[in-house]
PDB file of N, CA and C in Angstrom:
ATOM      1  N   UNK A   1      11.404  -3.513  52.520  1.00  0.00           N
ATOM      2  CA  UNK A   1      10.998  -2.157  52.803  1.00  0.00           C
ATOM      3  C   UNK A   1      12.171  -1.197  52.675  1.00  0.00           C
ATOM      4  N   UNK A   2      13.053  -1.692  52.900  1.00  0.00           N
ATOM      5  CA  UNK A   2      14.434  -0.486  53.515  1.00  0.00           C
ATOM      6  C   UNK A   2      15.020  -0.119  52.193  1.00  0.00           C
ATOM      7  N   UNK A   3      14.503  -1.405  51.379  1.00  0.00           N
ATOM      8  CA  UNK A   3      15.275  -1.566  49.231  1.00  0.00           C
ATOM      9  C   UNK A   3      14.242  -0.295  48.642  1.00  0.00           C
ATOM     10  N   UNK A   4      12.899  -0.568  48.936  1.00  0.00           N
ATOM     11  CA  UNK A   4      11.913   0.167  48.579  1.00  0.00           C
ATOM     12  C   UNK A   4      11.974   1.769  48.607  1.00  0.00           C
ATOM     13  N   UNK A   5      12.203   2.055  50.137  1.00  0.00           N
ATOM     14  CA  UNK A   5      12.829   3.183  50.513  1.00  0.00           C
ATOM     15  C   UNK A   5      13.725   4.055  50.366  1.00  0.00           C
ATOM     16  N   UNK A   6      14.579   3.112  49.775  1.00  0.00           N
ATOM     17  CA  UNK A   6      16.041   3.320  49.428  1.00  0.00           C
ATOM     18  C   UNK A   6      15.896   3.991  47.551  1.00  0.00           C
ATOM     19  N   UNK A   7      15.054   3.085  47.554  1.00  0.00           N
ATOM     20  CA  UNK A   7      15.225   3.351  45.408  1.00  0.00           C
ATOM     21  C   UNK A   7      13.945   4.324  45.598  1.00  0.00           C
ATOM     22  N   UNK A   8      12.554   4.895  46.594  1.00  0.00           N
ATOM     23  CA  UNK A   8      12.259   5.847  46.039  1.00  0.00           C
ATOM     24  C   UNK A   8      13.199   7.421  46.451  1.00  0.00           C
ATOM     25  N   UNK A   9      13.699   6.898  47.234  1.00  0.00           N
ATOM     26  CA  UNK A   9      14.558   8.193  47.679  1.00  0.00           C
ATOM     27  C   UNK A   9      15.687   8.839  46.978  1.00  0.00           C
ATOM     28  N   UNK A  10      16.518   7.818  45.957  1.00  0.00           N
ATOM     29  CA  UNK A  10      16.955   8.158  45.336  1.00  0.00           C
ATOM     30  C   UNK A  10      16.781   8.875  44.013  1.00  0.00           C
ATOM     31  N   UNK A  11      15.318   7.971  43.188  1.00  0.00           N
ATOM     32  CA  UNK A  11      14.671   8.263  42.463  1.00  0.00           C
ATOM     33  C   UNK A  11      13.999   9.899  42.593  1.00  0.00           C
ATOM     34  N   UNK A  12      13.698  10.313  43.907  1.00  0.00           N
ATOM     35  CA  UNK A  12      13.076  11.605  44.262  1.00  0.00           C
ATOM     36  C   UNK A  12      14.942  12.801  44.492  1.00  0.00           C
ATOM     37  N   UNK A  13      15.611  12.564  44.271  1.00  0.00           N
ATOM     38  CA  UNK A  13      16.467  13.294  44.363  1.00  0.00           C
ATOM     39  C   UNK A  13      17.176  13.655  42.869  1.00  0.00           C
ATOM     40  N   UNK A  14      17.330  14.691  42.456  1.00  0.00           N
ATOM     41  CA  UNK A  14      17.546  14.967  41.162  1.00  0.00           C
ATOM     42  C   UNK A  14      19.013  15.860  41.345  1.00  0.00           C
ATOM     43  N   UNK A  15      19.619  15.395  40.288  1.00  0.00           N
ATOM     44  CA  UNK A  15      20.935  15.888  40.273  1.00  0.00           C
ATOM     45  C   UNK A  15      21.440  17.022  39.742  1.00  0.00           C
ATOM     46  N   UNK A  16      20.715  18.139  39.431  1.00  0.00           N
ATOM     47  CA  UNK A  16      20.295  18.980  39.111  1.00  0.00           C
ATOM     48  C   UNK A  16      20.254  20.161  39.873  1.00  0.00           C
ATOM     49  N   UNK A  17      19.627  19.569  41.073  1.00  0.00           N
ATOM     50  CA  UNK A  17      19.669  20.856  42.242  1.00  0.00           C
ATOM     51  C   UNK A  17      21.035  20.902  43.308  1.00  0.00           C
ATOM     52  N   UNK A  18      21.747  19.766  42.885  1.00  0.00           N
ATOM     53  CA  UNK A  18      23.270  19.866  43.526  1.00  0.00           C
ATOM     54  C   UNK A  18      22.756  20.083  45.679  1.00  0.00           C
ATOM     55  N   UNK A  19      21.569  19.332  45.951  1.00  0.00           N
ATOM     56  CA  UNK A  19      21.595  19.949  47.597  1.00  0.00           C
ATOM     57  C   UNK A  19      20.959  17.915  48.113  1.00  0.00           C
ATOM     58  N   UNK A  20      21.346  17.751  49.084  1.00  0.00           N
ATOM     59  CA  UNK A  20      20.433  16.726  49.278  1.00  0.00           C
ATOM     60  C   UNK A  20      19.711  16.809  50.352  1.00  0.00           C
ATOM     61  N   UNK A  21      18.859  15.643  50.878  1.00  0.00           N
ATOM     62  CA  UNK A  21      17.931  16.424  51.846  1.00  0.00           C
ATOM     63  C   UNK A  21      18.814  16.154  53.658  1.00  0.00           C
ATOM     64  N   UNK A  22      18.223  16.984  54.270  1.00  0.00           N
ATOM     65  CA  UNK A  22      18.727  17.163  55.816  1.00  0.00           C
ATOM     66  C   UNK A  22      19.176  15.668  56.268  1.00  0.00           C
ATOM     67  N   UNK A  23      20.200  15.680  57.134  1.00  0.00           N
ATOM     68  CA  UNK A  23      20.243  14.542  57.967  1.00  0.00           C
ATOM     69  C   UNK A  23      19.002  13.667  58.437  1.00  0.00           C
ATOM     70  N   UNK A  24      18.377  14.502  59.213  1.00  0.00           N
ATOM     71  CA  UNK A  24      17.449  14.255  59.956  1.00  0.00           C
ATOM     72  C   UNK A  24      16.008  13.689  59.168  1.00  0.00           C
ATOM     73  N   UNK A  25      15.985  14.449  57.600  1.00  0.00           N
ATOM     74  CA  UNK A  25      14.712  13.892  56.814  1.00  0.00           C
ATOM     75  C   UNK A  25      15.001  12.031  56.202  1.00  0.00           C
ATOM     76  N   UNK A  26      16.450  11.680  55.952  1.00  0.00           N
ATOM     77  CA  UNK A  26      17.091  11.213  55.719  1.00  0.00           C
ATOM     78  C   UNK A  26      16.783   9.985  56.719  1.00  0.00           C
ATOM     79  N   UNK A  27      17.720  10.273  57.792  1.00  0.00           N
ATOM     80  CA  UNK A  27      16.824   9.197  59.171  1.00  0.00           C
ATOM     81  C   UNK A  27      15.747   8.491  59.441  1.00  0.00           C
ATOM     82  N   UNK A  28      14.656   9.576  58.865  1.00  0.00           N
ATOM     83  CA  UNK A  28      13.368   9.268  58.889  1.00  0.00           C
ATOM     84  C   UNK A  28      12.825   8.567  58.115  1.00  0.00           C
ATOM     85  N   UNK A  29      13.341   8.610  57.086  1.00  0.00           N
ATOM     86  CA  UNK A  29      12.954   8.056  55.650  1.00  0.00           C
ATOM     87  C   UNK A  29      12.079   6.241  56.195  1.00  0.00           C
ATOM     88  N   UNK A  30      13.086   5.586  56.424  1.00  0.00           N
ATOM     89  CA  UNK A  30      12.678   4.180  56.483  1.00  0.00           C
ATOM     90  C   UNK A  30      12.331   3.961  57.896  1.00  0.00           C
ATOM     91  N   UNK A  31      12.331   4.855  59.086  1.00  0.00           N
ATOM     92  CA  UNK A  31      11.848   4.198  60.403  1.00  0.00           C
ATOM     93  C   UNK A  31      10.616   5.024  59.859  1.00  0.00           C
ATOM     94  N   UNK A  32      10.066   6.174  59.906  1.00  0.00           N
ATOM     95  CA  UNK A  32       8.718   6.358  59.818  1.00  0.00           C
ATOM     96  C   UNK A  32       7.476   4.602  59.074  1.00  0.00           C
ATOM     97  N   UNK A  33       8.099   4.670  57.705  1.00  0.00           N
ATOM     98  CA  UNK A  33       6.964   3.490  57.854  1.00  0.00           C
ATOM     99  C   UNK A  33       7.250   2.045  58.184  1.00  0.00           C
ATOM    100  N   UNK A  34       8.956   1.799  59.089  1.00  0.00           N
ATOM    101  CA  UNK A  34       9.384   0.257  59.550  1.00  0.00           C
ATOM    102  C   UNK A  34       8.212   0.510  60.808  1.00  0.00           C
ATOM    103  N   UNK A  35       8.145   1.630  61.596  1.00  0.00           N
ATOM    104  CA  UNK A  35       7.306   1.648  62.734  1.00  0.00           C
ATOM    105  C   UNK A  35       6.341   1.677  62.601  1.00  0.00           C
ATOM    106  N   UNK A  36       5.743   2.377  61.488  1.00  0.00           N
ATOM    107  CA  UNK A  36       3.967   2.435  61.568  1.00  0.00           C
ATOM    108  C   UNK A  36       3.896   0.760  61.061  1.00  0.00           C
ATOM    109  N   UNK A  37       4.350   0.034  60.219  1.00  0.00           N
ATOM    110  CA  UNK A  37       3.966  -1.195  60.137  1.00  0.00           C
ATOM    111  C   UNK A  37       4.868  -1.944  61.026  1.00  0.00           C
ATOM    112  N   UNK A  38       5.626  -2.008  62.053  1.00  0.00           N
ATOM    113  CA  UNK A  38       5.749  -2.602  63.615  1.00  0.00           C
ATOM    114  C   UNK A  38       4.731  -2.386  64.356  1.00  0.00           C
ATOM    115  N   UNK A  39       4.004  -1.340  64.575  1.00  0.00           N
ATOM    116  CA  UNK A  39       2.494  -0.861  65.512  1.00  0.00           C
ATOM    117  C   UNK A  39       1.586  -1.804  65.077  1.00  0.00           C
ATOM    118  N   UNK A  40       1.118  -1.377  63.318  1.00  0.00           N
ATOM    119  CA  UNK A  40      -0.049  -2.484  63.441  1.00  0.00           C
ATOM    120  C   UNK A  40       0.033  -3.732  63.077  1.00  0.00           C
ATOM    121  N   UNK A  41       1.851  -4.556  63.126  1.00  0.00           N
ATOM    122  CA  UNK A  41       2.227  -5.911  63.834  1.00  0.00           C
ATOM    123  C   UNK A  41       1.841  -6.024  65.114  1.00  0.00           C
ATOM    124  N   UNK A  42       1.815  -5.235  66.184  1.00  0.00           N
ATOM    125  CA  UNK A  42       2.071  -5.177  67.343  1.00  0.00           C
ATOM    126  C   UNK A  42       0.789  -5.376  68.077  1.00  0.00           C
ATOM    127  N   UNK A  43      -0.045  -4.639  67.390  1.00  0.00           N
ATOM    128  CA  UNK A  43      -1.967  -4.872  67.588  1.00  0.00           C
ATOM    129  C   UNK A  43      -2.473  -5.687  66.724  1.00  0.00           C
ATOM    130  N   UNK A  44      -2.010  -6.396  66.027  1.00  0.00           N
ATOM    131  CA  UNK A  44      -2.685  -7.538  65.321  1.00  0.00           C
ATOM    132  C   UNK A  44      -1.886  -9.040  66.675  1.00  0.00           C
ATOM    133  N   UNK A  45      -1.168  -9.012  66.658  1.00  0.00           N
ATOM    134  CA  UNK A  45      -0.359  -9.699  67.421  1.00  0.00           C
ATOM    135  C   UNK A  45      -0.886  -9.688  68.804  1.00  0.00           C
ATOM    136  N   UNK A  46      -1.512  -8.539  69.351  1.00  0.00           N
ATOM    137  CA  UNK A  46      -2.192  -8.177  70.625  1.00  0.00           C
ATOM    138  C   UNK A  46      -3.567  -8.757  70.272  1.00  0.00           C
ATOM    139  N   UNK A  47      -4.166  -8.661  69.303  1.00  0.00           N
ATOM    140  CA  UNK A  47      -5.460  -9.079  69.341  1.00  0.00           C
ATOM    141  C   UNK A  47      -5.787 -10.871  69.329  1.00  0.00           C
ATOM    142  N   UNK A  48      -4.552 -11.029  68.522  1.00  0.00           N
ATOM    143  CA  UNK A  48      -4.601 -12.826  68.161  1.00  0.00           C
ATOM    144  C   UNK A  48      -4.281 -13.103  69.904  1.00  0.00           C
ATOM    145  N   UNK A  49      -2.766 -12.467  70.539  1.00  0.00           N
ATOM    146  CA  UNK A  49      -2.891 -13.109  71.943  1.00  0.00           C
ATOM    147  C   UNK A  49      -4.082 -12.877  72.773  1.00  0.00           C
ATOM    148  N   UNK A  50      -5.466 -12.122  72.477  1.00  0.00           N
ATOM    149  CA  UNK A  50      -6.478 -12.429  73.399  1.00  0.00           C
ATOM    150  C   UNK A  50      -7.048 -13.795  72.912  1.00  0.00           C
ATOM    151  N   UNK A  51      -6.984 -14.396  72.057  1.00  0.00           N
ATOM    152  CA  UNK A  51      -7.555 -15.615  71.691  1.00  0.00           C
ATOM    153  C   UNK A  51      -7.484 -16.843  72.349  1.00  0.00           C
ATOM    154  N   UNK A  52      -5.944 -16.469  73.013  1.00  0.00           N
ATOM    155  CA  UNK A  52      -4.970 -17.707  72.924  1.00  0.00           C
ATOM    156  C   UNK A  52      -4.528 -17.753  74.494  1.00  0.00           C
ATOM    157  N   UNK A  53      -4.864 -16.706  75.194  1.00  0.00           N
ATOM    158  CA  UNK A  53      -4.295 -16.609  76.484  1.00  0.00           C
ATOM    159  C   UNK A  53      -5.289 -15.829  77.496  1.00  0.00           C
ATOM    160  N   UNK A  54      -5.592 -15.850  78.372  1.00  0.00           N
ATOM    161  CA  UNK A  54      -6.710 -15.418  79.128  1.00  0.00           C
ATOM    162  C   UNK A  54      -5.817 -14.884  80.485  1.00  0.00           C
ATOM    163  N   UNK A  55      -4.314 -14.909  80.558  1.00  0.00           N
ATOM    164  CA  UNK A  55      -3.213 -15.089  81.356  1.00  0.00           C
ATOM    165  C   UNK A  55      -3.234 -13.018  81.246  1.00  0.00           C
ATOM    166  N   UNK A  56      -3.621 -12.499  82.527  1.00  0.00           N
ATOM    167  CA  UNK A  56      -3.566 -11.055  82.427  1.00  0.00           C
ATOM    168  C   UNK A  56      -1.901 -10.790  82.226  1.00  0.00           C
ATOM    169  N   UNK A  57      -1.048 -10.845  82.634  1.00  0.00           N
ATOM    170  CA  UNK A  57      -0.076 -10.299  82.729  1.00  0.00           C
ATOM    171  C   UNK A  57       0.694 -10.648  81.359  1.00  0.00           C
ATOM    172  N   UNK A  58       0.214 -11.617  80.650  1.00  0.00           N
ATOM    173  CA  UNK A  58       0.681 -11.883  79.137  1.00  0.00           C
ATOM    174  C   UNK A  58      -0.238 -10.724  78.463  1.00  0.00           C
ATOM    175  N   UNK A  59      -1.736 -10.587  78.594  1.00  0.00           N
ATOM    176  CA  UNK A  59      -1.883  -9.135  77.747  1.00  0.00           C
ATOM    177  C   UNK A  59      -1.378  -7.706  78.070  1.00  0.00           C
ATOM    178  N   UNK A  60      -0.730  -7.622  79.538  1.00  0.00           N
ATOM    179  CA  UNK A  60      -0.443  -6.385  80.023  1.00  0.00           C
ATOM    180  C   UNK A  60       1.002  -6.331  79.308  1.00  0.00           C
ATOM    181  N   UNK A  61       1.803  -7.406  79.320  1.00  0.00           N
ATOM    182  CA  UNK A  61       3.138  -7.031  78.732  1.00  0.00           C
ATOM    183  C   UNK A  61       3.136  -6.948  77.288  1.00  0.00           C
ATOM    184  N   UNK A  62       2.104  -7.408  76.348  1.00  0.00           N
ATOM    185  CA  UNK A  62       1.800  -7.052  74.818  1.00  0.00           C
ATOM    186  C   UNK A  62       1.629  -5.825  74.460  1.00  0.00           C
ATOM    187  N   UNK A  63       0.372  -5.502  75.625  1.00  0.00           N
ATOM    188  CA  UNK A  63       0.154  -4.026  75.558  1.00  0.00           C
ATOM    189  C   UNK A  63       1.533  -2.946  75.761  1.00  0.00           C
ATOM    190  N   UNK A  64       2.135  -3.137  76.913  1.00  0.00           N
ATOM    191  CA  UNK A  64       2.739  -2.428  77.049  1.00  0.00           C
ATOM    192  C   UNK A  64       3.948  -2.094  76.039  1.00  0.00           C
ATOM    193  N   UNK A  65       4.598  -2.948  75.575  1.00  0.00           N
ATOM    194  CA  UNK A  65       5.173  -3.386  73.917  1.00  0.00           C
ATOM    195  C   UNK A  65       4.766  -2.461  72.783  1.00  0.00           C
ATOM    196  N   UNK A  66       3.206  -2.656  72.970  1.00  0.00           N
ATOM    197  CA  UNK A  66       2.597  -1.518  71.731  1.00  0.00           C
ATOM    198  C   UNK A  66       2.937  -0.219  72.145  1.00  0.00           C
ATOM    199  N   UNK A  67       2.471   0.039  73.538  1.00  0.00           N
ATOM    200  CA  UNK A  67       2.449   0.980  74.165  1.00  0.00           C
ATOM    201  C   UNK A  67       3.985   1.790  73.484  1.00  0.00           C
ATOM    202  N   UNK A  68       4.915   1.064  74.024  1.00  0.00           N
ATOM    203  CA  UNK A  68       6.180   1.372  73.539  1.00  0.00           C
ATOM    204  C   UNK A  68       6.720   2.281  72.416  1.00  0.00           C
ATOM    205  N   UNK A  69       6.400   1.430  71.322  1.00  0.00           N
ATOM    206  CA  UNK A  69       6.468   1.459  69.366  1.00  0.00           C
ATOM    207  C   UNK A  69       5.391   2.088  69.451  1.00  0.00           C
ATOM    208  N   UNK A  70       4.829   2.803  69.752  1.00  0.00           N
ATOM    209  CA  UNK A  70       3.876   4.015  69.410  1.00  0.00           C
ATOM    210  C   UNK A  70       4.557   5.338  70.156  1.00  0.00           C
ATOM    211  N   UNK A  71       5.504   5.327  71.250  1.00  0.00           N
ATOM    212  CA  UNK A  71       5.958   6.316  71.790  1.00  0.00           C
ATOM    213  C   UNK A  71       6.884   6.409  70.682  1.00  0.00           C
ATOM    214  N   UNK A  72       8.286   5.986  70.715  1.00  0.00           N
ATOM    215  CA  UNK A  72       8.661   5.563  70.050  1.00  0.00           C
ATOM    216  C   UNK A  72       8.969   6.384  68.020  1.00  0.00           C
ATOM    217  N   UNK A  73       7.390   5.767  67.606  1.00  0.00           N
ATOM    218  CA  UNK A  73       7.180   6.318  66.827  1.00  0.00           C
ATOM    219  C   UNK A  73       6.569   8.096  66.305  1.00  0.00           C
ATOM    220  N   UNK A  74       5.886   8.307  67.644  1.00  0.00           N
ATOM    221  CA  UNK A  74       5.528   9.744  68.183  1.00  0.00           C
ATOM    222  C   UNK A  74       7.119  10.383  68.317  1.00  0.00           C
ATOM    223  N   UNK A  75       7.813   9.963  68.367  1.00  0.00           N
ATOM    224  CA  UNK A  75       9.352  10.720  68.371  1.00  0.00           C
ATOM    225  C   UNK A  75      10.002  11.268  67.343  1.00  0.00           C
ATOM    226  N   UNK A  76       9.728  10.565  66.188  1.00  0.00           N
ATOM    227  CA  UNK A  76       9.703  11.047  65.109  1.00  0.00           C
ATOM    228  C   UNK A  76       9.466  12.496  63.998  1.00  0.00           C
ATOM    229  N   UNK A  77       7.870  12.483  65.067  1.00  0.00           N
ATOM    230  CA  UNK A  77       7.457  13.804  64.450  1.00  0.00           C
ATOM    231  C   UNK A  77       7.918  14.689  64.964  1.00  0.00           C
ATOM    232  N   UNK A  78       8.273  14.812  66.427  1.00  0.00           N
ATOM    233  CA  UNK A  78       9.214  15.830  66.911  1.00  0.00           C
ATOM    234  C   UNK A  78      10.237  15.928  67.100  1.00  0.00           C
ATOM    235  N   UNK A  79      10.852  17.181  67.570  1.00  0.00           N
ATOM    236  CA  UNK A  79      12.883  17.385  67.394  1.00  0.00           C
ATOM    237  C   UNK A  79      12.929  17.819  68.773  1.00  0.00           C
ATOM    238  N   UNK A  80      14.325  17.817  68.632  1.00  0.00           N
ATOM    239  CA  UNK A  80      14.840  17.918  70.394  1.00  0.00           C
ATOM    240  C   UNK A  80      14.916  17.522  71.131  1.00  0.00           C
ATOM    241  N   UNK A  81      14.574  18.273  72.431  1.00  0.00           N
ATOM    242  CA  UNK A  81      14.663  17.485  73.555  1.00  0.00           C
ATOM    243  C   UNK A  81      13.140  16.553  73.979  1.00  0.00           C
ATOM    244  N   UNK A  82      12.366  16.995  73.161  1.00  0.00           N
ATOM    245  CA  UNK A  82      10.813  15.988  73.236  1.00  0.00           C
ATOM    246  C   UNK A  82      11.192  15.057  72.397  1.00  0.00           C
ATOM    247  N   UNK A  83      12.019  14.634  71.367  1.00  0.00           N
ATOM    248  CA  UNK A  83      12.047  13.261  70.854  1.00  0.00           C
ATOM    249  C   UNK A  83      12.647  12.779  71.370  1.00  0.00           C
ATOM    250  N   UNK A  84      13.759  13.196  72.579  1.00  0.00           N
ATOM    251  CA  UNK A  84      14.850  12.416  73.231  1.00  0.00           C
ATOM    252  C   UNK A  84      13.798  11.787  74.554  1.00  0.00           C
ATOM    253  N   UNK A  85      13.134  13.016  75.068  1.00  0.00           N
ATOM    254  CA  UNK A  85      12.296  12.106  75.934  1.00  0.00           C
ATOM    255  C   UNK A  85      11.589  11.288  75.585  1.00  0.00           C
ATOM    256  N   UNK A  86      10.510  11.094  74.301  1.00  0.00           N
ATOM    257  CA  UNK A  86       9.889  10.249  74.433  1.00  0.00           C
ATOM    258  C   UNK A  86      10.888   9.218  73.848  1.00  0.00           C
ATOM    259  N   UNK A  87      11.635   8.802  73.132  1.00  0.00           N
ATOM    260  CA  UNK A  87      12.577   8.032  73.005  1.00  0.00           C
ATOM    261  C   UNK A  87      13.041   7.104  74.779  1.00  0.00           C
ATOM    262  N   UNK A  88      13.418   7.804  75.093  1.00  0.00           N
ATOM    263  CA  UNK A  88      13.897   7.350  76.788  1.00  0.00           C
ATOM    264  C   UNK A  88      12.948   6.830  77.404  1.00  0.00           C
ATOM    265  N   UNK A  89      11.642   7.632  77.414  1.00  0.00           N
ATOM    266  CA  UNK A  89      10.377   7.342  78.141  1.00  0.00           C
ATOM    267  C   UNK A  89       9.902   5.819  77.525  1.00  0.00           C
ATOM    268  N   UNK A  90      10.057   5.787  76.429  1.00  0.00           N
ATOM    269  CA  UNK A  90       9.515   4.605  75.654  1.00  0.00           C
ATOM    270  C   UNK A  90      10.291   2.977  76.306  1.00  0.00           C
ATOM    271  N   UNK A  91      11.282   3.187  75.821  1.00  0.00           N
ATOM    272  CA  UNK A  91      12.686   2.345  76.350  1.00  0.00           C
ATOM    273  C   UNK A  91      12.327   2.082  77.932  1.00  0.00           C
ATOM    274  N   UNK A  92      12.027   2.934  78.782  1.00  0.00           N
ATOM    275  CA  UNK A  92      11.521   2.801  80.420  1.00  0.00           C
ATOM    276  C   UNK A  92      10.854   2.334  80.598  1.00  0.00           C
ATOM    277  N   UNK A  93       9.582   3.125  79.853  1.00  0.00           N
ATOM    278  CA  UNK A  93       8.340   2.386  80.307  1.00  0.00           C
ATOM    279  C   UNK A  93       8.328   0.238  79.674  1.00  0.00           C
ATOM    280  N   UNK A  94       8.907   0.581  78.141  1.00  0.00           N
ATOM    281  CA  UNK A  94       9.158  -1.250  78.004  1.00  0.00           C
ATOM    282  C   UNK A  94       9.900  -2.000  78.688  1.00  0.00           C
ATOM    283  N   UNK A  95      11.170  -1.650  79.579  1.00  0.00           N
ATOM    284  CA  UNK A  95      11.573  -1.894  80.860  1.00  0.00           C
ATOM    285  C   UNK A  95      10.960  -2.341  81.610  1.00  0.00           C
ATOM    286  N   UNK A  96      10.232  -1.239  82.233  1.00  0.00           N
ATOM    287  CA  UNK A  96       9.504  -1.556  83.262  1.00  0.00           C
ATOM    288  C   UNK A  96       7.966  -2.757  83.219  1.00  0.00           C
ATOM    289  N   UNK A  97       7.282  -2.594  82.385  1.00  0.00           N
ATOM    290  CA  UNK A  97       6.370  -3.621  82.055  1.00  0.00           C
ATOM    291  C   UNK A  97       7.626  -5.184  81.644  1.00  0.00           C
ATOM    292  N   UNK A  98       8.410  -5.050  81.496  1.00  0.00           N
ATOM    293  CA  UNK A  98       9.096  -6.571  81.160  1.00  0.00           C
ATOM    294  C   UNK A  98       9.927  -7.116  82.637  1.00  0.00           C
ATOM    295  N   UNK A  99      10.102  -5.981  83.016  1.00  0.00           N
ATOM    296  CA  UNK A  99      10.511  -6.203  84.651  1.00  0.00           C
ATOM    297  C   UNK A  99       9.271  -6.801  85.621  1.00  0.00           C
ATOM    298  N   UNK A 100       8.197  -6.058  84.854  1.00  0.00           N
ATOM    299  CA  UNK A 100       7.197  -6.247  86.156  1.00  0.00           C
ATOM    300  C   UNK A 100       6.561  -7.726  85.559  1.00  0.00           C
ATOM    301  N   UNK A 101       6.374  -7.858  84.353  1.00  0.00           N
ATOM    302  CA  UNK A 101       5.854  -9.338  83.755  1.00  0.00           C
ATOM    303  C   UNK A 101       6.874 -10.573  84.718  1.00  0.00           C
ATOM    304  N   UNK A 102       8.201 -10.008  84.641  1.00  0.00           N
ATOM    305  CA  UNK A 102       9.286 -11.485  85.024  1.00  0.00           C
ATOM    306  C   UNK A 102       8.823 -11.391  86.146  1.00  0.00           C
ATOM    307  N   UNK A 103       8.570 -10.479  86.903  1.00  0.00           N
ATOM    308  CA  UNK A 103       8.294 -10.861  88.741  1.00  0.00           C
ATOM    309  C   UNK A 103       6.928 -11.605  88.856  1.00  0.00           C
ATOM    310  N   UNK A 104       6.132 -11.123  88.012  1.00  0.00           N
ATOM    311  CA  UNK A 104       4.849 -11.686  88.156  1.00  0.00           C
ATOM    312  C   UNK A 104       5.398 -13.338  87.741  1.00  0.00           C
ATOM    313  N   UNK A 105       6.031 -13.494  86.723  1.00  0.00           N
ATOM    314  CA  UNK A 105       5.868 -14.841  86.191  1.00  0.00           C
ATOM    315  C   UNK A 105       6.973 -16.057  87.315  1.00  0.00           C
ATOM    316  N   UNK A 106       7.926 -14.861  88.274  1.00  0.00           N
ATOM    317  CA  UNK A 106       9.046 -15.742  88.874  1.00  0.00           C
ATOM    318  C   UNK A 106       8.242 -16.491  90.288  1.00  0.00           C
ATOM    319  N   UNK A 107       6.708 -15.132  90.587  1.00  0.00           N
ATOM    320  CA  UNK A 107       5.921 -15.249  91.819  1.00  0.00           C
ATOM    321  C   UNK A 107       5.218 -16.280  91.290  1.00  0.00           C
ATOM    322  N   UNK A 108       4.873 -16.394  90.118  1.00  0.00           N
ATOM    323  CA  UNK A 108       3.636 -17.496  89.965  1.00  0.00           C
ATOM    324  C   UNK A 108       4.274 -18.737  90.134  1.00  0.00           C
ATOM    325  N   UNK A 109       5.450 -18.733  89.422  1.00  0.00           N
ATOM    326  CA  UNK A 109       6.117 -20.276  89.100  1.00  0.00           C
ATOM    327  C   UNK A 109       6.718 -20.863  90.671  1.00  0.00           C
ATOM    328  N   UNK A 110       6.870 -19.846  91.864  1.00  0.00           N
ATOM    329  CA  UNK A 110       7.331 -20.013  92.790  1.00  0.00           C
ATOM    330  C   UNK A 110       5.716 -20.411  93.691  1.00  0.00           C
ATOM    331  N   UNK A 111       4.773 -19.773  93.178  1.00  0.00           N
ATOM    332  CA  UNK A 111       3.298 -20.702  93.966  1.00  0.00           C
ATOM    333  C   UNK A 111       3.034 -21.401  93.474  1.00  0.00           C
ATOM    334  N   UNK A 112       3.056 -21.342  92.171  1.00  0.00           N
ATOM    335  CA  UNK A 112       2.824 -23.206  91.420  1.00  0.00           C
ATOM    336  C   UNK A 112       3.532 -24.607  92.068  1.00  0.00           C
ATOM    337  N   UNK A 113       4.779 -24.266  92.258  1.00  0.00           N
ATOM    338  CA  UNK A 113       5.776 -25.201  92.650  1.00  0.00           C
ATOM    339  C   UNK A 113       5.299 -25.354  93.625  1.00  0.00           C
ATOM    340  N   UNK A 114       4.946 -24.595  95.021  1.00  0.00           N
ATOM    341  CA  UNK A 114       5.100 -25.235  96.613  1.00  0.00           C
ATOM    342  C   UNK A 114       3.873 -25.809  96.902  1.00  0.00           C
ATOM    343  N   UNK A 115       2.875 -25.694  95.657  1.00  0.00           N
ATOM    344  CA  UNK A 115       2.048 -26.655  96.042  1.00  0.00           C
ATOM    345  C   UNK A 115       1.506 -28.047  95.083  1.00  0.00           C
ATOM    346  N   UNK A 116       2.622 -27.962  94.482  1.00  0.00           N
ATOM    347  CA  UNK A 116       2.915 -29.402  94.046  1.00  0.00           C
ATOM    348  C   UNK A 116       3.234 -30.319  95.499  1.00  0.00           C
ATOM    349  N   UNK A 117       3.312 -31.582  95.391  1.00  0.00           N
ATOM    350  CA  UNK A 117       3.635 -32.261  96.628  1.00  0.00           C
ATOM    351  C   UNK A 117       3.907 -33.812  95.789  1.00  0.00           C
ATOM    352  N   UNK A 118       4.843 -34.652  96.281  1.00  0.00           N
ATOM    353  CA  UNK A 118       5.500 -35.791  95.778  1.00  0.00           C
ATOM    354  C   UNK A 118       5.302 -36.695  96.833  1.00  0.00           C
ATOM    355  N   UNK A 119       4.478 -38.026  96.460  1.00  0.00           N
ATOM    356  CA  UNK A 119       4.962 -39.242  97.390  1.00  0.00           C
ATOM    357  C   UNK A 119       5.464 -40.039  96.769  1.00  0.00           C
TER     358      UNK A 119
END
């Protein structure tokens, strides 16, 4: 993708007009479509784990993942201080759902265990 990106961008720049394009259009170039095709990795990947797992807190932390790479990618279209937030917001909120998955998974493995019993 990034080769792809790379040779139409160059190809679209003509040497002729002596200007190239903004920093910022530049940036965009290859995360705009690495993310839109990370998203619908991310929900194909979400849909196969309902198949496979019936375990809520394994679909809540998938979701929240997507949830993420769609903020994320919404950052894009805007400048400033709204792409910095949702940038930050994104990063938090996947934090926080991976924080809250490990507690769930440290509580389960800690009730699984005490009622095991050995003679």
């Amino acid at each position: 993708m990034a080769v792809v990106t790379l040779f139409n961008w160059t190809s679209d720049i003509s040497l002729a007009t002596n200007s190239l394009p903004d920093f910022e259009i530049i940036n965009n170039l290859f995360f705009d479509e690495f993310f839109t095709v990370l998203i619908l990795v991310d929900v194909v990947l979400l849909l196969i784990s309902f198949f496979y797992t019936d375990k809520f807190h394994k679909i809540i932390r998938n979701s929240g993942f997507v949830v993420s790479t769609i903020l994320i990618r919404m950052s894009f279209g805007v400048s400033g201080l709204v792409s910095t937030v949702l940038i930050i917001s994104a990063v938090l909120f996947g934090l926080a759902i991976i924080l809250i998955h490990n507690k769930y998974e440290k509580n389960s493995f800690t009730n699984n265990s005490s009622t095991i019993t050995f003679k």
